[in-house]
C-alpha atoms as a PDB file:
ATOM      1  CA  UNK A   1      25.201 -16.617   9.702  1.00  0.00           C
ATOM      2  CA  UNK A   2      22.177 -18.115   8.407  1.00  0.00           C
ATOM      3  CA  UNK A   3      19.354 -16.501   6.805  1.00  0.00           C
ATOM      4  CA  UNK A   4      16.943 -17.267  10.119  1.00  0.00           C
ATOM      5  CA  UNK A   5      19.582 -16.154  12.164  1.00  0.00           C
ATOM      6  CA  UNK A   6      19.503 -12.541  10.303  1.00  0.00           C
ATOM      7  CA  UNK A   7      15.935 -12.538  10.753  1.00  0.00           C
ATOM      8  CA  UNK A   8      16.211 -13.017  14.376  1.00  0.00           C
ATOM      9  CA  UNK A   9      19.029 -10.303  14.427  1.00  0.00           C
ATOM     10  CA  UNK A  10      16.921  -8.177  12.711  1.00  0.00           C
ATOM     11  CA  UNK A  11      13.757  -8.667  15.015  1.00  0.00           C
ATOM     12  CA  UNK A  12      15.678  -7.979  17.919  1.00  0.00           C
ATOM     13  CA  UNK A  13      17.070  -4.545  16.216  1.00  0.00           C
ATOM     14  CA  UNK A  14      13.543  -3.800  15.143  1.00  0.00           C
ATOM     15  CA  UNK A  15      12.944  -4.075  18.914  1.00  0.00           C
ATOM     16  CA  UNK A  16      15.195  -1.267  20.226  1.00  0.00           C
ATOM     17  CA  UNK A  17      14.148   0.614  17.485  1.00  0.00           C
ATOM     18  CA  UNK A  18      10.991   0.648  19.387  1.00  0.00           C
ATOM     19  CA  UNK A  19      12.269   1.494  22.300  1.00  0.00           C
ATOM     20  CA  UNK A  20      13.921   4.096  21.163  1.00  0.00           C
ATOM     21  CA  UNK A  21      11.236   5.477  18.961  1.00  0.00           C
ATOM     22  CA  UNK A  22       9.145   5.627  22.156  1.00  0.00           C
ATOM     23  CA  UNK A  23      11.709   7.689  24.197  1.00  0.00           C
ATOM     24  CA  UNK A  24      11.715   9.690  21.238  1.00  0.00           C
ATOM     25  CA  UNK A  25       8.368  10.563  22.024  1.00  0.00           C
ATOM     26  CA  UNK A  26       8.484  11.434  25.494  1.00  0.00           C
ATOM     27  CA  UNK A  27      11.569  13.210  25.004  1.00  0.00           C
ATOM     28  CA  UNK A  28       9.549  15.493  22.622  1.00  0.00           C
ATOM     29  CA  UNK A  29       7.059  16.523  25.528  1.00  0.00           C
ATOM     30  CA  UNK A  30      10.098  16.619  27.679  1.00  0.00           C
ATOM     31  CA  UNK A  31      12.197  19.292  25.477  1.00  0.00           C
ATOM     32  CA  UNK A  32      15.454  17.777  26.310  1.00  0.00           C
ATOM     33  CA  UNK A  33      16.496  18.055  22.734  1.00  0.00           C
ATOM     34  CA  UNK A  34      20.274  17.077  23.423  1.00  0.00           C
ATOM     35  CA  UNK A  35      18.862  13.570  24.353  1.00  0.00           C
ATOM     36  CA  UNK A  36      16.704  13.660  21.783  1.00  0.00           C
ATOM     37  CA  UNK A  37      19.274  14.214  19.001  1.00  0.00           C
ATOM     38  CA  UNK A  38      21.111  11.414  20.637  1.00  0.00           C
ATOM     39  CA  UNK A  39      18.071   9.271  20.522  1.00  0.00           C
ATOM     40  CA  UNK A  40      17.460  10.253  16.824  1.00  0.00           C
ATOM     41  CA  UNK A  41      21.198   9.399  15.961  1.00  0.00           C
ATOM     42  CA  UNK A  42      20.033   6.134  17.785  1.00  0.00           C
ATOM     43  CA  UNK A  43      17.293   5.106  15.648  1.00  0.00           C
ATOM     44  CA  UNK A  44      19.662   5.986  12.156  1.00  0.00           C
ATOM     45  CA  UNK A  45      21.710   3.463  13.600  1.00  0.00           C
ATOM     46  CA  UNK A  46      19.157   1.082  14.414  1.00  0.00           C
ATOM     47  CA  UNK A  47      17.778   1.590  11.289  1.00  0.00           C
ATOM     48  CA  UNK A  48      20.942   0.796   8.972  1.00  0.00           C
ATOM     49  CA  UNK A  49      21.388  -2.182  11.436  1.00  0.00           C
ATOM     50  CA  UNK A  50      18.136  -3.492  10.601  1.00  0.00           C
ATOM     51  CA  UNK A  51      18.708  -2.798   6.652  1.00  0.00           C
ATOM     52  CA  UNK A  52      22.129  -4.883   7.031  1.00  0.00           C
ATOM     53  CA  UNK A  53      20.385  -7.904   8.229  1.00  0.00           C
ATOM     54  CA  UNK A  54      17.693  -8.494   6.163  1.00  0.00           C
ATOM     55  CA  UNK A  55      20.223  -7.978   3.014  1.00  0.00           C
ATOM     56  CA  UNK A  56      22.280 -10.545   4.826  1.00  0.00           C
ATOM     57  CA  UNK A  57      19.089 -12.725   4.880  1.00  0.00           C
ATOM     58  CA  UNK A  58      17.785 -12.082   1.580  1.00  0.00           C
ATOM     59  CA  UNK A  59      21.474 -13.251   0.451  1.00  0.00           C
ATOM     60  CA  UNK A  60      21.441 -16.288   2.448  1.00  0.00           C
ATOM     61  CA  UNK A  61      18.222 -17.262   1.150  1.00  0.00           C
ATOM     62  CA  UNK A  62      19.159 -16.635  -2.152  1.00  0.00           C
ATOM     63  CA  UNK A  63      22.009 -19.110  -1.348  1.00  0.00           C
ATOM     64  CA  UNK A  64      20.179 -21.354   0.204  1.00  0.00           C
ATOM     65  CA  UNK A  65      17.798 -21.693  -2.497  1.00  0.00           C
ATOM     66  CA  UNK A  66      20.093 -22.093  -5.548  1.00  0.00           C
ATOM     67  CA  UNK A  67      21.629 -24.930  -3.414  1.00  0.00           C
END
């Protein structure tokens, strides 16, 4: 995968995260916490998604650079 196509990855991640951020929020005024720890788990996973792409992009750049 190349280092654009991590970014993109990543971008698109960063975009659920979002989402789910936002139901986070409503959830909160909603007091369903049982959704909202499943959210929460959500946006850790997200999250280490997002990480694992842009290391996979900084690598690939890294590559790409000493090429």
């Amino acid at each position: 995968m190349s280092a654009e196509e991590s970014l993109s990855r990543a971008e698109e991640l960063l975009a659920r995260l979002e989402k789910a951020r936002a139901e986070l929020e409503q959830l909160s005024q909603a007091d369903d916490a049982e959704r909202a720890l499943d959210v929460l788990t959500e946006l850790a996973e997200l999250s280490k998604a997002i990480e694992e792409e842009l290391q996979r992009a900084k690598r690939e750049a890294e590559t790409d650079a000493e090429s």
